[in-house]
N, C-alpha and C. Protein backbone atom coordinates (compact mmCIF):
# COMPACT_ATOMS: atom_id res chain seq x y z
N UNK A 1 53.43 53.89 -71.61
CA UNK A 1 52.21 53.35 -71.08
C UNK A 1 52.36 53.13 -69.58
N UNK A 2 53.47 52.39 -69.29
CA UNK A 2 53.60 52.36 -68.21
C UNK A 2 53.79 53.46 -66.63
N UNK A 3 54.29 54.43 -67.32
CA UNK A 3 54.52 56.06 -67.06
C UNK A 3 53.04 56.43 -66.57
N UNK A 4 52.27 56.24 -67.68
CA UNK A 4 51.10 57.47 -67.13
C UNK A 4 50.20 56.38 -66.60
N UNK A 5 49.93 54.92 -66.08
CA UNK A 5 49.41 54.07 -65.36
C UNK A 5 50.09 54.28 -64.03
N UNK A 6 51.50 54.17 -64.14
CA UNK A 6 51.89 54.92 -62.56
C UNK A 6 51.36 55.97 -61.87
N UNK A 7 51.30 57.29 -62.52
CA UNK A 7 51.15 58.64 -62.46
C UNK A 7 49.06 58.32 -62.19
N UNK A 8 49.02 57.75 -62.59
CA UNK A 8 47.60 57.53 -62.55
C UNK A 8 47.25 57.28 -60.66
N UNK A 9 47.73 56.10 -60.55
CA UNK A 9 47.94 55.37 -58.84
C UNK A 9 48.54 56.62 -58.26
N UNK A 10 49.72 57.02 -58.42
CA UNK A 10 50.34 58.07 -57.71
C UNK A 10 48.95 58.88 -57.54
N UNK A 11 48.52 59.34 -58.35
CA UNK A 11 47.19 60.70 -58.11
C UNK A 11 46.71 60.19 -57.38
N UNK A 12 46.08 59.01 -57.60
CA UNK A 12 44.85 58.16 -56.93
C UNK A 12 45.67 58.21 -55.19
N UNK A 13 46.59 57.80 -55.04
CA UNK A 13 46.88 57.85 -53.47
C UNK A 13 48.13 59.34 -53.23
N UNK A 14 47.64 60.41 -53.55
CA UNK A 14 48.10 61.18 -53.15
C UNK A 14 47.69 61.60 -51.57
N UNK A 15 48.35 62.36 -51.14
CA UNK A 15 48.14 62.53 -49.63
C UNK A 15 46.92 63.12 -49.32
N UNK A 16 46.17 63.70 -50.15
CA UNK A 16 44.83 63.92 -49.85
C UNK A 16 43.85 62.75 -50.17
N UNK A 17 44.06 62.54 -51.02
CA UNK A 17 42.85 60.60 -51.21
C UNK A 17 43.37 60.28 -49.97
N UNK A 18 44.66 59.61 -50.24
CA UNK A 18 45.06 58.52 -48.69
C UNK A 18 44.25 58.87 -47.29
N UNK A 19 44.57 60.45 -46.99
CA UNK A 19 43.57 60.55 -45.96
C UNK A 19 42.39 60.58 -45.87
N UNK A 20 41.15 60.60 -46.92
CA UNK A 20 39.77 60.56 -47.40
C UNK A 20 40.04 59.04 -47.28
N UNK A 21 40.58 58.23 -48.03
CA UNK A 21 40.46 56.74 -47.86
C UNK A 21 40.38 56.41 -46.86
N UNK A 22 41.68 56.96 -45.91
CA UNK A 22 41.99 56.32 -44.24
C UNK A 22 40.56 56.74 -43.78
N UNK A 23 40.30 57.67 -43.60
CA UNK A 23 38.98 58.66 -43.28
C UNK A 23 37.86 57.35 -43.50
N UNK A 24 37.45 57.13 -44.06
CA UNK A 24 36.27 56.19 -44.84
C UNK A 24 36.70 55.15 -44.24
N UNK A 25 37.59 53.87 -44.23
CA UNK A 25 37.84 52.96 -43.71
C UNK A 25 37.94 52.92 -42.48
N UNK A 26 38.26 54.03 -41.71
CA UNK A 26 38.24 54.03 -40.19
C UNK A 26 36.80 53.77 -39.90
N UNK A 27 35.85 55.17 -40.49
CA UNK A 27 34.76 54.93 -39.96
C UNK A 27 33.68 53.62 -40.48
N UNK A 28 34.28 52.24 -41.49
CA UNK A 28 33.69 51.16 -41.66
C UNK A 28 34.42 50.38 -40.81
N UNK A 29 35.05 50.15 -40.40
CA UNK A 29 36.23 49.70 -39.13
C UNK A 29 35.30 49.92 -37.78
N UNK A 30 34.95 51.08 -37.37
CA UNK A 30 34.94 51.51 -36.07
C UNK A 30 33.92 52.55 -35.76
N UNK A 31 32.21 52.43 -36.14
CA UNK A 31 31.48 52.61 -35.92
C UNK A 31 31.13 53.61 -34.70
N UNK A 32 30.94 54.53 -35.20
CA UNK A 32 30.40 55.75 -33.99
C UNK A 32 29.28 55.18 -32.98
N UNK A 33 29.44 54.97 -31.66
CA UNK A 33 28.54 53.95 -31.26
C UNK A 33 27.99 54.89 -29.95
N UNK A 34 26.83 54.92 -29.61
CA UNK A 34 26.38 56.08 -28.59
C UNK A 34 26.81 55.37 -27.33
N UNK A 35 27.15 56.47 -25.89
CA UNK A 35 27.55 55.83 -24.59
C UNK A 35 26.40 55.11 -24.26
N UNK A 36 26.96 54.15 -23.44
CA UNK A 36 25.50 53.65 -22.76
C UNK A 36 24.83 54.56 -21.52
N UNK A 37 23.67 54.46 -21.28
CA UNK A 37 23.34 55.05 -20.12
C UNK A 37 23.45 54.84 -18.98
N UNK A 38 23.88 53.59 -18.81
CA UNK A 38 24.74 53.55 -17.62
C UNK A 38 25.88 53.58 -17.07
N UNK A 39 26.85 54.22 -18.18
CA UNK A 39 28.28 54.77 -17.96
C UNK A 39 29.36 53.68 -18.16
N UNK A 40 29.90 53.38 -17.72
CA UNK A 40 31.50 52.36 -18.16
C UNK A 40 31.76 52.09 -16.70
N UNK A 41 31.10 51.96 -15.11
CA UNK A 41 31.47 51.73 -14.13
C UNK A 41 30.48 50.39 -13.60
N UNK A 42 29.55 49.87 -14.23
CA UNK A 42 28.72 49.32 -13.76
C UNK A 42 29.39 48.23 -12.81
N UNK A 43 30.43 47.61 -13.39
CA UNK A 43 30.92 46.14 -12.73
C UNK A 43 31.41 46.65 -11.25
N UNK A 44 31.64 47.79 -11.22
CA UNK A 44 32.04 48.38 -9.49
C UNK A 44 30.93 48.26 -8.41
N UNK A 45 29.68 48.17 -9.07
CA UNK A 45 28.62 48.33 -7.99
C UNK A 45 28.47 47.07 -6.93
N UNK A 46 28.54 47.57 -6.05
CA UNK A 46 28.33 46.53 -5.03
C UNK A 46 27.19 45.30 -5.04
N UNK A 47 27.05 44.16 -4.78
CA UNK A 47 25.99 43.35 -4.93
C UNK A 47 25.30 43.34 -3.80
N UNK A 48 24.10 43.93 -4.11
CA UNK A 48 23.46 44.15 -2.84
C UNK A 48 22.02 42.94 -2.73
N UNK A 49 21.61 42.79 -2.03
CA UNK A 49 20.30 41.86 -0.98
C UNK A 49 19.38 42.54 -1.65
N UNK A 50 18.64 41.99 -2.14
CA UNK A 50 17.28 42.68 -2.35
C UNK A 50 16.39 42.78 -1.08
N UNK A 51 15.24 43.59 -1.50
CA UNK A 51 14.50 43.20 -0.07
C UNK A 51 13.67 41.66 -0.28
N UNK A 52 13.13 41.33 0.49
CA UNK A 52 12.34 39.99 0.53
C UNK A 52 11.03 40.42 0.33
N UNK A 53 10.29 39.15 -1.23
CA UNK A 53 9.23 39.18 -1.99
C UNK A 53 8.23 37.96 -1.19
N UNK A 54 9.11 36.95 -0.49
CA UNK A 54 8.08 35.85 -0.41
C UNK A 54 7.44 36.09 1.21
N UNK A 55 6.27 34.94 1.08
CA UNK A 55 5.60 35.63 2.70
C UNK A 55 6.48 35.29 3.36
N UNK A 56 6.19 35.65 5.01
CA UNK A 56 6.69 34.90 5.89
C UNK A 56 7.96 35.05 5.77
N UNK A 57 8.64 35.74 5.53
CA UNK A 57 10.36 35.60 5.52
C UNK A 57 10.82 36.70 6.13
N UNK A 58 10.25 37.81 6.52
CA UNK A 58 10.94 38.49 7.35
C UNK A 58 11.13 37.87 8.42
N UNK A 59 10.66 37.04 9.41
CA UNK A 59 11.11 36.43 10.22
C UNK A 59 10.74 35.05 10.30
N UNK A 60 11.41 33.84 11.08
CA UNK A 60 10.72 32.34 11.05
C UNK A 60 9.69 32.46 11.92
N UNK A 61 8.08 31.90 11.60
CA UNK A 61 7.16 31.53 12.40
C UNK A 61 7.27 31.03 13.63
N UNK A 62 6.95 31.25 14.61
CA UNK A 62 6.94 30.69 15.84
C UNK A 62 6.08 29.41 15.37
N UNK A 63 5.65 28.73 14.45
CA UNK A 63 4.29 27.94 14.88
C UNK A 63 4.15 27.95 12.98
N UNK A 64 3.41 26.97 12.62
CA UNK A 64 2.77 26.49 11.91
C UNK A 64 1.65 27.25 11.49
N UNK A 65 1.07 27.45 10.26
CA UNK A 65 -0.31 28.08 9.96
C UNK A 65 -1.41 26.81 10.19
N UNK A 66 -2.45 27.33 10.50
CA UNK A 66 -3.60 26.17 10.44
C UNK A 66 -3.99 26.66 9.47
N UNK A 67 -4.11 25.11 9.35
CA UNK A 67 -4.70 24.59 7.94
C UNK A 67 -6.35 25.21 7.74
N UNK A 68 -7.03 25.27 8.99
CA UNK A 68 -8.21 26.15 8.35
C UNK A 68 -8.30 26.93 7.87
N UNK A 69 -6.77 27.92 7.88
CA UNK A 69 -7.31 29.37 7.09
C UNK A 69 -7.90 29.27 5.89
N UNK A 70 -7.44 28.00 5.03
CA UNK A 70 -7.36 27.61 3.64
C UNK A 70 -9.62 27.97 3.99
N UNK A 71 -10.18 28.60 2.80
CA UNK A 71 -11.41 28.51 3.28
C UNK A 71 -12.03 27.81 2.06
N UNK A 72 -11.57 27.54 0.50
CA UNK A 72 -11.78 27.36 -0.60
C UNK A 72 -10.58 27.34 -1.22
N UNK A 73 -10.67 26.91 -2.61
CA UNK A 73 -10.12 26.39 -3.22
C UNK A 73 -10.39 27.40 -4.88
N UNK A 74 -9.24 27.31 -5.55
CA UNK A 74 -9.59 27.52 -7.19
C UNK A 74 -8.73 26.64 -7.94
N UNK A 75 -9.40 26.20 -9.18
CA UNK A 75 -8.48 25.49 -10.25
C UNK A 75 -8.53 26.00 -11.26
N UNK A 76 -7.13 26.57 -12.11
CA UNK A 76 -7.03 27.53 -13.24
C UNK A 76 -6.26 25.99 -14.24
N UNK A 77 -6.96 26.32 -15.73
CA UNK A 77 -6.76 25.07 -16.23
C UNK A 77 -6.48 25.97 -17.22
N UNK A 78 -4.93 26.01 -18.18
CA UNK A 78 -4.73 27.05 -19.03
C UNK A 78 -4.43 26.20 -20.22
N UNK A 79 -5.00 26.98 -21.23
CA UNK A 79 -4.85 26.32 -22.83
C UNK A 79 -4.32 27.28 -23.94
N UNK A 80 -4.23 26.50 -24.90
CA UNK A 80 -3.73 27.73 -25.83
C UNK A 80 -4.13 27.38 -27.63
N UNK A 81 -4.35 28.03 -28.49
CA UNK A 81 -4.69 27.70 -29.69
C UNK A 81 -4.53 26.39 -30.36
N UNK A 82 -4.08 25.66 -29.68
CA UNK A 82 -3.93 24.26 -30.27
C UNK A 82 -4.18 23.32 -29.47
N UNK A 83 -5.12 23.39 -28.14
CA UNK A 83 -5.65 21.94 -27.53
C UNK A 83 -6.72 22.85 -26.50
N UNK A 84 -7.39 23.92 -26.67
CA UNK A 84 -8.53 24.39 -26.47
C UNK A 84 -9.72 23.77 -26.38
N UNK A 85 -9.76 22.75 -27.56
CA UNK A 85 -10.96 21.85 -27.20
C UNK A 85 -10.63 20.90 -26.06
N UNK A 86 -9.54 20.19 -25.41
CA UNK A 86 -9.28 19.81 -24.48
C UNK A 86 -9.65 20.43 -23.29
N UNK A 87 -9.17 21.92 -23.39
CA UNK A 87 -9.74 22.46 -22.15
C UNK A 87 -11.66 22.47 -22.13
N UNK A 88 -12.04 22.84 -23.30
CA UNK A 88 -13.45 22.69 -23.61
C UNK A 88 -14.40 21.56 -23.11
N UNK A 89 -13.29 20.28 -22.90
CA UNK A 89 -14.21 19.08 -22.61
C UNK A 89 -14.21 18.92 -21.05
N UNK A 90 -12.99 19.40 -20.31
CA UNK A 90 -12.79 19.44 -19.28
C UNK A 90 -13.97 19.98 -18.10
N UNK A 91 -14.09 21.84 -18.90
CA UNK A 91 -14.85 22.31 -18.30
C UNK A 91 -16.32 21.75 -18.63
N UNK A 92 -17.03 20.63 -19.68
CA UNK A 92 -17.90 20.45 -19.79
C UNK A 92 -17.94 19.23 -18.56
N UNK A 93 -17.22 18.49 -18.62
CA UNK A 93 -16.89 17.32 -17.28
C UNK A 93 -17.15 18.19 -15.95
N UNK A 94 -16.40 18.88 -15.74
CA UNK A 94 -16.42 19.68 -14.47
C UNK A 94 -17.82 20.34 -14.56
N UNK A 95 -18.36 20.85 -15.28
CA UNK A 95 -19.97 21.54 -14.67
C UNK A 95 -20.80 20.04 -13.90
N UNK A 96 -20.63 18.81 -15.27
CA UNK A 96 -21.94 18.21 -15.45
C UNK A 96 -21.36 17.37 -13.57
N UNK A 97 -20.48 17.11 -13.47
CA UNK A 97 -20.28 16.40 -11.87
C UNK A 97 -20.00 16.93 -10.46
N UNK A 98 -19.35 18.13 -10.67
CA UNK A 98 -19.05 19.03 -9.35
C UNK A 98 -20.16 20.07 -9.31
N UNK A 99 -20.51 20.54 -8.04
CA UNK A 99 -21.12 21.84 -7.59
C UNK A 99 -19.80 23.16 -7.40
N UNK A 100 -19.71 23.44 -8.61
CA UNK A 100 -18.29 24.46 -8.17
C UNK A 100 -18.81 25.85 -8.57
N UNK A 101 -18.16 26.96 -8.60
CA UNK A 101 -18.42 27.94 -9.20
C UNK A 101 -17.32 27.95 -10.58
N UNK A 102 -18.21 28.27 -11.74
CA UNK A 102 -17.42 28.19 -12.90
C UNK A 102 -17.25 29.55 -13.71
N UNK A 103 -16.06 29.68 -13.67
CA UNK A 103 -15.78 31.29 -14.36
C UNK A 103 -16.20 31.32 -15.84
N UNK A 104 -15.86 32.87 -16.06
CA UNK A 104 -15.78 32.73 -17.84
C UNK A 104 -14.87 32.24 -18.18
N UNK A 105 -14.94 31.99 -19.74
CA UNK A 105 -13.35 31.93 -20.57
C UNK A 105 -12.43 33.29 -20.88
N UNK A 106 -11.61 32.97 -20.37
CA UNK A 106 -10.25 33.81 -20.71
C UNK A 106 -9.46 33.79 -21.35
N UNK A 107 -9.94 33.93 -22.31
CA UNK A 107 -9.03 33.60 -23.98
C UNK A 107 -7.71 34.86 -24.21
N UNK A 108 -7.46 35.79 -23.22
CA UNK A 108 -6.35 36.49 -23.34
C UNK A 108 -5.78 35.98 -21.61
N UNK A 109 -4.26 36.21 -21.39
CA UNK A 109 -3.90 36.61 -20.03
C UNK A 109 -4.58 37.59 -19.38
N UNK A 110 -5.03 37.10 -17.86
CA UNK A 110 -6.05 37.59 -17.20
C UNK A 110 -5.18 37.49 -15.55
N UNK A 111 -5.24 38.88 -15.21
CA UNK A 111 -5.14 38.97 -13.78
C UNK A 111 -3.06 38.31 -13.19
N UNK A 112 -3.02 37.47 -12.89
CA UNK A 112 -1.39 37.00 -12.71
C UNK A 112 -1.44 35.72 -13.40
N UNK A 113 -2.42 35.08 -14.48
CA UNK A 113 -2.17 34.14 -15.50
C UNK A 113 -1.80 34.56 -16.65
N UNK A 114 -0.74 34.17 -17.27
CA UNK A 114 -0.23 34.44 -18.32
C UNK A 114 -0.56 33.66 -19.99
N UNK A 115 -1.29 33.03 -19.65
CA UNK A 115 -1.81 32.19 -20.74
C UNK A 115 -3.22 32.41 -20.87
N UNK A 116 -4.16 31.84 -21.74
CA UNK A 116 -5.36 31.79 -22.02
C UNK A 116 -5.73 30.97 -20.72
N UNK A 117 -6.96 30.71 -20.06
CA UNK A 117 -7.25 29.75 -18.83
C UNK A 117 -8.72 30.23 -18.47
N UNK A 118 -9.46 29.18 -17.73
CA UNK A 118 -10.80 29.41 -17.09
C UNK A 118 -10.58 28.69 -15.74
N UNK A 119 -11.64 29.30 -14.79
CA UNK A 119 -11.29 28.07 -13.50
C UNK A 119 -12.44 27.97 -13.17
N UNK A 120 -12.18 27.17 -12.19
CA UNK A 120 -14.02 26.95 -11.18
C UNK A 120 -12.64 26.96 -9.83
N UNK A 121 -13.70 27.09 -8.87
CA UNK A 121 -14.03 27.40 -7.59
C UNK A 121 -14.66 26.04 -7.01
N UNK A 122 -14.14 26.08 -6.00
CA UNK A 122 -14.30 24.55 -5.02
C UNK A 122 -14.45 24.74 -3.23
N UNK A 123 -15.55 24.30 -2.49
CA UNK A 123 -14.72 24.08 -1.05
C UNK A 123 -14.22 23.23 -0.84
N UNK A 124 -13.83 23.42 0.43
CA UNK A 124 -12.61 22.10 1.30
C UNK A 124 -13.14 20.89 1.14
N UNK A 125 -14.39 20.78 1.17
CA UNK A 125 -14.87 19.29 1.14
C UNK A 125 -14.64 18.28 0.17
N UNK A 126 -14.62 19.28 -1.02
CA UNK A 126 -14.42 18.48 -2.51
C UNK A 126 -13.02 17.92 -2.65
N UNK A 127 -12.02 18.74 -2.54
CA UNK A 127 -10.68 18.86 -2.28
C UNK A 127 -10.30 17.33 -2.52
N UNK A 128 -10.55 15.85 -1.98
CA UNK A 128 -10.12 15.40 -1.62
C UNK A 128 -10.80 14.07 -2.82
N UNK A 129 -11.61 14.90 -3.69
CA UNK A 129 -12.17 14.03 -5.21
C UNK A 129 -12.11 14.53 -6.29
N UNK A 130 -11.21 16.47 -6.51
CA UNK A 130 -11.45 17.16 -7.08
C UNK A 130 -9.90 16.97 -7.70
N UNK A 131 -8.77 16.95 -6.50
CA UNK A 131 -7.61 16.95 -7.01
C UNK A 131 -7.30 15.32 -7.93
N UNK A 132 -7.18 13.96 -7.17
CA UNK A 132 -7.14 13.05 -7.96
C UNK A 132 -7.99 13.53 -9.27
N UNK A 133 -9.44 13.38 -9.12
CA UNK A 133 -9.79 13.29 -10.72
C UNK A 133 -9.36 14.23 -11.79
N UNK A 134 -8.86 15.61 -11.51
CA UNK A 134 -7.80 16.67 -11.92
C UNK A 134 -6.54 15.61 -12.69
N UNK A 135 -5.96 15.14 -12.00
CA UNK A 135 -5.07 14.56 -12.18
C UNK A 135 -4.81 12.91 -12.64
N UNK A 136 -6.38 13.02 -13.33
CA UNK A 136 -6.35 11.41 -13.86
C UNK A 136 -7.25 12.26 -15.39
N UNK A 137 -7.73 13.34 -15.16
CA UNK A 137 -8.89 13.93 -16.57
C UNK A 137 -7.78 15.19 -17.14
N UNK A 138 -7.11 15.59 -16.58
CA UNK A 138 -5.78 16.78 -17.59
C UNK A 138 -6.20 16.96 -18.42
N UNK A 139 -6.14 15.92 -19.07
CA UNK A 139 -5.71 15.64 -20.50
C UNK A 139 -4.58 15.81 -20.92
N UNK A 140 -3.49 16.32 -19.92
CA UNK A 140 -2.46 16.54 -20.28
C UNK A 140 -1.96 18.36 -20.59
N UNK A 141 -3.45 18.95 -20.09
CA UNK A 141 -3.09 20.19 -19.85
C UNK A 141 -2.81 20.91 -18.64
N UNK A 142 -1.48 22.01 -18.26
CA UNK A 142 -1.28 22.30 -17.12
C UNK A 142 -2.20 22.79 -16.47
N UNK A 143 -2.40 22.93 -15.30
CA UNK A 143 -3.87 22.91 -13.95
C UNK A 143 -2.92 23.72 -12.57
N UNK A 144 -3.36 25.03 -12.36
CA UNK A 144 -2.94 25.27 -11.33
C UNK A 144 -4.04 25.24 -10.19
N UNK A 145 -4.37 24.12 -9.11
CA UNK A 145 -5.21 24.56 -7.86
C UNK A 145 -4.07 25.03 -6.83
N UNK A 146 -4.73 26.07 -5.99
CA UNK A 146 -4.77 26.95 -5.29
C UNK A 146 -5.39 27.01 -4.29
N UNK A 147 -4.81 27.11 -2.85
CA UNK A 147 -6.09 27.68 -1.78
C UNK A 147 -6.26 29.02 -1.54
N UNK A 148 -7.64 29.50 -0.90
CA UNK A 148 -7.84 30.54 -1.10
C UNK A 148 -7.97 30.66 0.73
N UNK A 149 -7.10 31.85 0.85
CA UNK A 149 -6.64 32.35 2.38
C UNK A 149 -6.59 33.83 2.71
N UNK A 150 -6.46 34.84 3.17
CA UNK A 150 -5.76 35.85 3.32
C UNK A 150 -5.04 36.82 2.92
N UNK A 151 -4.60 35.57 2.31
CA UNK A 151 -3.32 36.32 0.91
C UNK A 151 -3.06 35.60 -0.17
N UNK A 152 -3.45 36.46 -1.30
CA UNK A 152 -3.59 36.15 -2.28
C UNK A 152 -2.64 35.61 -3.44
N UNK A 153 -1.80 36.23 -2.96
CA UNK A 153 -0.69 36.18 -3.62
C UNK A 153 0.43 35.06 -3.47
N UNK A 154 0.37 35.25 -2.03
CA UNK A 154 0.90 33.42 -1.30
C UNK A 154 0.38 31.93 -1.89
N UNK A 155 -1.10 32.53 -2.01
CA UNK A 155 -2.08 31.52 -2.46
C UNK A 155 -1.34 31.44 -3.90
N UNK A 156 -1.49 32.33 -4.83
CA UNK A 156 -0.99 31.65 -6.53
C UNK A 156 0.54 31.34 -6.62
N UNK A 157 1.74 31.82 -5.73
CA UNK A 157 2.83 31.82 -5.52
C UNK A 157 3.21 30.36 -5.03
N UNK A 158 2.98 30.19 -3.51
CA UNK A 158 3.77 29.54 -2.99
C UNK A 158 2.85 27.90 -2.53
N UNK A 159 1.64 28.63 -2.24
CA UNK A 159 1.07 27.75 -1.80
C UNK A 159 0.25 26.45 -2.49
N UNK A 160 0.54 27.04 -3.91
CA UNK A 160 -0.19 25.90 -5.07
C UNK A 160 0.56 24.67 -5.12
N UNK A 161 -0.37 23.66 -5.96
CA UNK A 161 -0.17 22.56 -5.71
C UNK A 161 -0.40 22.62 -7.78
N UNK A 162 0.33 21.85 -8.86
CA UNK A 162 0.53 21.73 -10.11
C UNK A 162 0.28 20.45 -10.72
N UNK A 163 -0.90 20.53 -11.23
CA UNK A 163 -0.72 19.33 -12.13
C UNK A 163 -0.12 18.95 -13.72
N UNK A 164 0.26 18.35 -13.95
CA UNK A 164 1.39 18.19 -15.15
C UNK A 164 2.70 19.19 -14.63
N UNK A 165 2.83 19.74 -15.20
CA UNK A 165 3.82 20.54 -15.76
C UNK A 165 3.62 22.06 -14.75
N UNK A 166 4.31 22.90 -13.85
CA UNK A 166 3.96 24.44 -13.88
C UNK A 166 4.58 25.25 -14.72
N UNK A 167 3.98 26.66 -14.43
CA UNK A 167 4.16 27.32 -15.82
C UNK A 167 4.05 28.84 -14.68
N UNK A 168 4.79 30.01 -15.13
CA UNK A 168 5.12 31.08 -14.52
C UNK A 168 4.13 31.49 -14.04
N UNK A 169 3.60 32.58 -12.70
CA UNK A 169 2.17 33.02 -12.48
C UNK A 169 2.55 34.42 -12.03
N UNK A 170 2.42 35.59 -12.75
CA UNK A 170 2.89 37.17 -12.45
C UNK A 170 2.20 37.52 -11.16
N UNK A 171 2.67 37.06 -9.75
CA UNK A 171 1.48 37.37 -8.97
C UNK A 171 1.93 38.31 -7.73
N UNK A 172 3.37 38.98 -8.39
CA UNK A 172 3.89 39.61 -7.34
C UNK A 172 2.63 41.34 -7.47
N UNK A 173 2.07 41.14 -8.16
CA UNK A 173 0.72 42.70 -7.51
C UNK A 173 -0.15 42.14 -7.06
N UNK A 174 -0.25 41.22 -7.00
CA UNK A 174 -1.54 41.06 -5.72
C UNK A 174 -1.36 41.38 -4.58
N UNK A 175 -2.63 42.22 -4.39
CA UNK A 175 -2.76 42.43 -3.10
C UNK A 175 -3.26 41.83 -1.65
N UNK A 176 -3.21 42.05 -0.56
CA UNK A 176 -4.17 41.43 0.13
C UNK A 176 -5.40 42.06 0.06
N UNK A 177 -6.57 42.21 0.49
CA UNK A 177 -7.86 42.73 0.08
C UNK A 177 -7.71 44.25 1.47
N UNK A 178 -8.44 44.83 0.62
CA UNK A 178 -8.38 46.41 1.33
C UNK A 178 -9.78 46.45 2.17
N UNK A 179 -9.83 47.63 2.74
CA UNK A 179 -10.92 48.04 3.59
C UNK A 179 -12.25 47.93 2.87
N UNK A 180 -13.82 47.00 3.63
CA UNK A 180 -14.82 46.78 3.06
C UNK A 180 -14.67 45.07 2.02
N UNK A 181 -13.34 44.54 1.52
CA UNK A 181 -13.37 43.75 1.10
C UNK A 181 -13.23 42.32 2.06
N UNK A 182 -13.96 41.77 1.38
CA UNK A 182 -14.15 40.76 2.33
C UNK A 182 -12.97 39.72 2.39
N UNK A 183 -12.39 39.34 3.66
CA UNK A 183 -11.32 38.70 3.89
C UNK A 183 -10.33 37.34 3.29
N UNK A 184 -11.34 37.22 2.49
CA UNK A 184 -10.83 35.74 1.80
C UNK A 184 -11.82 35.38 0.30
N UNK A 185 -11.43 35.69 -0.89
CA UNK A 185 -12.28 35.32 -2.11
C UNK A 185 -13.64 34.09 -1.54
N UNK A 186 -14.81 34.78 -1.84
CA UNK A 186 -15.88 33.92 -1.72
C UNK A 186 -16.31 33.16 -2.48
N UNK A 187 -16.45 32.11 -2.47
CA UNK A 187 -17.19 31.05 -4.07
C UNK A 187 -18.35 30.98 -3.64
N UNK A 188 -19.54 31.13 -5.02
CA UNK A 188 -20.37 30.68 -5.08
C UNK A 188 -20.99 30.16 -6.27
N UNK A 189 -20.73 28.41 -5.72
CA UNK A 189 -21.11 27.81 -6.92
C UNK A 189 -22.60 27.98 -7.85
N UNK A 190 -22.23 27.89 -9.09
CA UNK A 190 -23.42 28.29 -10.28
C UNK A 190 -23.74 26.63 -11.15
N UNK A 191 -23.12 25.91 -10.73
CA UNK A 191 -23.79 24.51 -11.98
C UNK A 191 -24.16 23.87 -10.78
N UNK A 192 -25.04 23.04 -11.77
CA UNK A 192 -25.73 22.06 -11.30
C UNK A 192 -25.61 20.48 -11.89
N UNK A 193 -25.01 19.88 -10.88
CA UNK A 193 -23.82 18.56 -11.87
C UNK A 193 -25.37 17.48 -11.93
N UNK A 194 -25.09 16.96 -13.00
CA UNK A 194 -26.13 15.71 -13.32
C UNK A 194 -25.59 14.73 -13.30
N UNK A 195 -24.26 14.28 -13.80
CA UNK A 195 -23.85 12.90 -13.90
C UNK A 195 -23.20 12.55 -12.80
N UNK A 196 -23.26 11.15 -12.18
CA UNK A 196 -22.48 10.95 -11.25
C UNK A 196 -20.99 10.67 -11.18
N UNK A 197 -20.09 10.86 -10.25
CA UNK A 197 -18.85 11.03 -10.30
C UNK A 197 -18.35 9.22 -11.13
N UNK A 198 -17.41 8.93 -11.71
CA UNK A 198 -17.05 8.21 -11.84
C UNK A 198 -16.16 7.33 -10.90
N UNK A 199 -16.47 5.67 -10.56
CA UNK A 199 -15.79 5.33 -9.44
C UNK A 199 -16.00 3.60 -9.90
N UNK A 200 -14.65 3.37 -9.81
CA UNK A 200 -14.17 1.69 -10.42
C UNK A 200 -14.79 0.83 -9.42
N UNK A 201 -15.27 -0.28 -10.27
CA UNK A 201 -16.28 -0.87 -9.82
C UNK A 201 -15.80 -2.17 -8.71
């Protein structure tokens, strides 16, 4: 019995199994894996400078910007499937008391906002009853205002001002405005506010 249970194993690892076995276990071991496309040298590459994305940085300003360029204002108030009606009450507040211009709803990412969001449009004058009450009515939803200048992109980038919380803004394709376009986004307000502003007695 013992004889032909040996003779049995012996067959089983004769030098042709053994190498079909080795064969098979290598390749569950050590996976045929494709090169990468960027070769096996990457860590050699030099670390190089990118070029410069933000304004104004190719060289330091001689001087300060005036503050007039700012010609208007926007406030992007972004929501998302679960406090929508928040934003809903907001923009009903904002028609019935400001003279602003009020966009549509943007229930997908729109333009360099990445979230759902609507805004209104403001001038300089408001600025200075638009931001506090922004920042006392939230509700606790993020609010990007913005001035509107020259450049557009400066404007959603660098030059904003955040209430609550900020949140990413894709605004490196904006452009500045091309030939025939007019130099600075124009507002023109569409509501007509009925209630008066609120103010502690």
């Amino acid at each position: 019995m013992t004889d032909a249970v040996d003779r049995h194993w012996a067959e089983l690892l004769s030098p042709r199994r053994r190498n079909l076995l080795a064969a098979a276990a290598g390749a569950l071991a050590t996976p045929v894996m494709a090169q990468s496309p960027w070769g096996y040298e990457t860590y050699k590459q030099a670390t190089t400078r990118p070029n410069g994305v933000r304004p104004g940085e190719q060289s330091l300003p001689a001087k300060p910007r005036a503050f007039t360029d700012i010609e208007s204002y926007h406030a992007h108030i972004y929501f998302d499937e679960d406090n929508y009606q928040k934003a809903a009450l907001i923009r009903k507040w904002v028609a019935e008391r400001f003279k602003v211009e009020l966009g549509d709803w943007n229930l997908e990412p729109r333009g360099p906002h990445v979230t759902p969001s609507f805004y209104f449009g403001f001038t300089n004058d408001l600025l200075q009853v638009i931001v506090p009450w922004l920042q006392l009515n939230s509700l606790g939803l993020t609010i990007l205002i913005h001035p509107n200048t020259d450049d557009p992109r400066a404007d959603h980038l660098y030059y904003a001002l955040w209430v609550n919380r900020s949140q990413p803004v894709n605004g490196y394709s904006i452009k500045k405005p091309g030939p025939g376009e007019p130099r600075v986004e124009q507002i023109f307000p569409n509501t007509r506010p009925t209630v008066a502003i609120e103010k502690a007695s």
